[in-house]
C-alpha atoms as a PDB file:
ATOM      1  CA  UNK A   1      76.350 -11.762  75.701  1.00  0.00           C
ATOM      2  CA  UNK A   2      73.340 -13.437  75.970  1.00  0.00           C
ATOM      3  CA  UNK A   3      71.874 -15.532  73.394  1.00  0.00           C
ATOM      4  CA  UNK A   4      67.662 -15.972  72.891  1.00  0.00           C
ATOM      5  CA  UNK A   5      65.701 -19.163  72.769  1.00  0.00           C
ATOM      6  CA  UNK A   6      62.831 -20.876  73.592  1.00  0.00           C
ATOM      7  CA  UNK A   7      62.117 -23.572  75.553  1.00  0.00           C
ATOM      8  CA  UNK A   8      58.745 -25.432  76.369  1.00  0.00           C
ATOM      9  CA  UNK A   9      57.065 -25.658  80.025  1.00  0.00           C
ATOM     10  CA  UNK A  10      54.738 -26.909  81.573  1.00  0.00           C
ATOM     11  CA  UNK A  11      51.974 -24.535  82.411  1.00  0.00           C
ATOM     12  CA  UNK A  12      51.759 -25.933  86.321  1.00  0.00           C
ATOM     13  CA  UNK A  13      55.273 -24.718  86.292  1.00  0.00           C
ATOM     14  CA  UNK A  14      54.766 -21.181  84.356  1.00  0.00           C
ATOM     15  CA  UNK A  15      52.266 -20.639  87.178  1.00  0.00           C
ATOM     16  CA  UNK A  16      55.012 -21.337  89.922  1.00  0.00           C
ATOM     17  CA  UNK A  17      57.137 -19.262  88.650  1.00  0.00           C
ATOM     18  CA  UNK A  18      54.565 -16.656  88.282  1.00  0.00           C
ATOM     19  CA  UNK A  19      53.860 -16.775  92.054  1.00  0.00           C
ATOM     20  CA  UNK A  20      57.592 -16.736  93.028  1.00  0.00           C
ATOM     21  CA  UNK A  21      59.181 -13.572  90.667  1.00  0.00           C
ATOM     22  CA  UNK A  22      55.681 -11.454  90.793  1.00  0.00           C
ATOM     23  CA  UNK A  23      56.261  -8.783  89.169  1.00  0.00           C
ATOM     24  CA  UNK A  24      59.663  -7.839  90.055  1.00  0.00           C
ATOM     25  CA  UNK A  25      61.372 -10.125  88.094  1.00  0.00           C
ATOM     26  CA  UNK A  26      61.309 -11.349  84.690  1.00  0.00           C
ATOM     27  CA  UNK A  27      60.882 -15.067  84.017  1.00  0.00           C
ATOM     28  CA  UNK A  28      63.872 -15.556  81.959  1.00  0.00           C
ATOM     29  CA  UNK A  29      65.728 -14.045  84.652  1.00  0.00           C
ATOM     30  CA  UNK A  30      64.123 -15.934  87.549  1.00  0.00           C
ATOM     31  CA  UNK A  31      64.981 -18.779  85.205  1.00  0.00           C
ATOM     32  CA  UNK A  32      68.895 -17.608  84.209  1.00  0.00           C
ATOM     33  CA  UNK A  33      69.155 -17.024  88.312  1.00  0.00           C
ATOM     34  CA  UNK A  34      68.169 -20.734  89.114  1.00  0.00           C
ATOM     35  CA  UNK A  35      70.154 -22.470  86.713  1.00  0.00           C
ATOM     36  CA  UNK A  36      73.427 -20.710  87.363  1.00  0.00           C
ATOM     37  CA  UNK A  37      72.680 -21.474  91.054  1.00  0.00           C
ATOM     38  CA  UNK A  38      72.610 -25.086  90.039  1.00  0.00           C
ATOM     39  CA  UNK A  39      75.664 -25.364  88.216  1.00  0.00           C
ATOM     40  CA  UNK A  40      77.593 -23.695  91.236  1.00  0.00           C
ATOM     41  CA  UNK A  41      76.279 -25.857  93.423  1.00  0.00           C
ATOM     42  CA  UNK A  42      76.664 -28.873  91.016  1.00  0.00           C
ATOM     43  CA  UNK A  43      80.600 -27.390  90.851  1.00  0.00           C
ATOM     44  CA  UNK A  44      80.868 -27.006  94.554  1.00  0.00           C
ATOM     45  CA  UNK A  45      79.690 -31.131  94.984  1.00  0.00           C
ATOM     46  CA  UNK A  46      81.954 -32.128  92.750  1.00  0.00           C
ATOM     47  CA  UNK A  47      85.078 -30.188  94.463  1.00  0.00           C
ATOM     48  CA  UNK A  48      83.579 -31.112  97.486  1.00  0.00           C
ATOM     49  CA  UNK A  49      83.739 -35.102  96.398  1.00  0.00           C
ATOM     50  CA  UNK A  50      87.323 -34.328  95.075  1.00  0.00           C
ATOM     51  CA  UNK A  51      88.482 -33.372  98.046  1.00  0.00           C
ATOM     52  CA  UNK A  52      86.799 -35.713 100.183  1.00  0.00           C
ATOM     53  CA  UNK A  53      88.962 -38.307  98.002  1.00  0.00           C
ATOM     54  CA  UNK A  54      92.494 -36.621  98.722  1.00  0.00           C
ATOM     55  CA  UNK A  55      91.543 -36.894 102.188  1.00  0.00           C
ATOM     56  CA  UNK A  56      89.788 -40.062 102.512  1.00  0.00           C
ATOM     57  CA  UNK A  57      93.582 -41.222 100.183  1.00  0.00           C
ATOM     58  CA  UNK A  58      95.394 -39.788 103.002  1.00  0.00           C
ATOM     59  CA  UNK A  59      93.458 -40.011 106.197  1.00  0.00           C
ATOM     60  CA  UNK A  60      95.980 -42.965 107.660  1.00  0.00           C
ATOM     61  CA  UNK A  61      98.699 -40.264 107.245  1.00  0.00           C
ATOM     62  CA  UNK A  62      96.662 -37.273 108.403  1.00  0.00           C
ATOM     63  CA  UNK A  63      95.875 -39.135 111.579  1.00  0.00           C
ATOM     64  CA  UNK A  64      99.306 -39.834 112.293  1.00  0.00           C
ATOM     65  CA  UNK A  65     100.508 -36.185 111.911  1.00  0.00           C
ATOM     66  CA  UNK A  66      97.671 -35.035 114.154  1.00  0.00           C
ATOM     67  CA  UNK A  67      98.636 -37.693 116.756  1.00  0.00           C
ATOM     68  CA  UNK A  68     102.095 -36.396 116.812  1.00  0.00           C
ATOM     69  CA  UNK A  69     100.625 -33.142 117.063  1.00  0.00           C
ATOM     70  CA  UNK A  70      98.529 -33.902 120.010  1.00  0.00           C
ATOM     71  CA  UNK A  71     101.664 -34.925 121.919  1.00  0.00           C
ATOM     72  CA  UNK A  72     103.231 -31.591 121.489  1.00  0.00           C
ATOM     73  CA  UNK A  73     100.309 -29.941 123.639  1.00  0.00           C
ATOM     74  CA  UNK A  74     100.540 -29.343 127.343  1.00  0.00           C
ATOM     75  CA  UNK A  75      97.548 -31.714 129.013  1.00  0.00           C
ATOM     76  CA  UNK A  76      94.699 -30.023 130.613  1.00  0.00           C
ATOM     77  CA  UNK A  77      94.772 -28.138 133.804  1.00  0.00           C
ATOM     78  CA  UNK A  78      98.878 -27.594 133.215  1.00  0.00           C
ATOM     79  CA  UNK A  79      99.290 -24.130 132.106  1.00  0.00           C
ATOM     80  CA  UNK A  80     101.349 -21.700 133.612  1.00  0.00           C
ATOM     81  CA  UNK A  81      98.954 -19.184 135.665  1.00  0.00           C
ATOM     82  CA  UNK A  82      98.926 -15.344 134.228  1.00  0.00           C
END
């Protein structure tokens, strides 16, 4: 459901707008579509800078397991011919 009010802009920015959505969309749309692309992206940073913290907590660990991994592989230039 959408809800109506008003809000007060500059007219610099009414005019950018203007140019941008022509006549094929509405402002309050053009609007609507550019804040909701905001807060996903503002949502997506801060998942992003969650995540980076589990990792960065558990890098030391990571490492290790991807060492031990490593050693598991067969070196370069050693695999069986087809």
């Amino acid at each position: 459901m959408k809800e109506k009010t008003s809000i007060t802009l500059s007219k610099e920015l009414l005019i950018g707008i203007d140019r941008v959505t022509g006549k094929k969309q509405s402002r309050s749309a053009y609007i609507e579509s550019v804040i909701s692309d905001h807060f996903r992206d503002r949502a997506r940073r801060e998942r992003d800078a969650r995540d980076l913290a589990i990792i960065n907590r558990n890098a030391a660990r990571l490492n290790r397991d991807a060492e031990d991994a490593l050693e598991f592989q067969a070196p370069l230039g050693e695999f069986p011919e087809d």
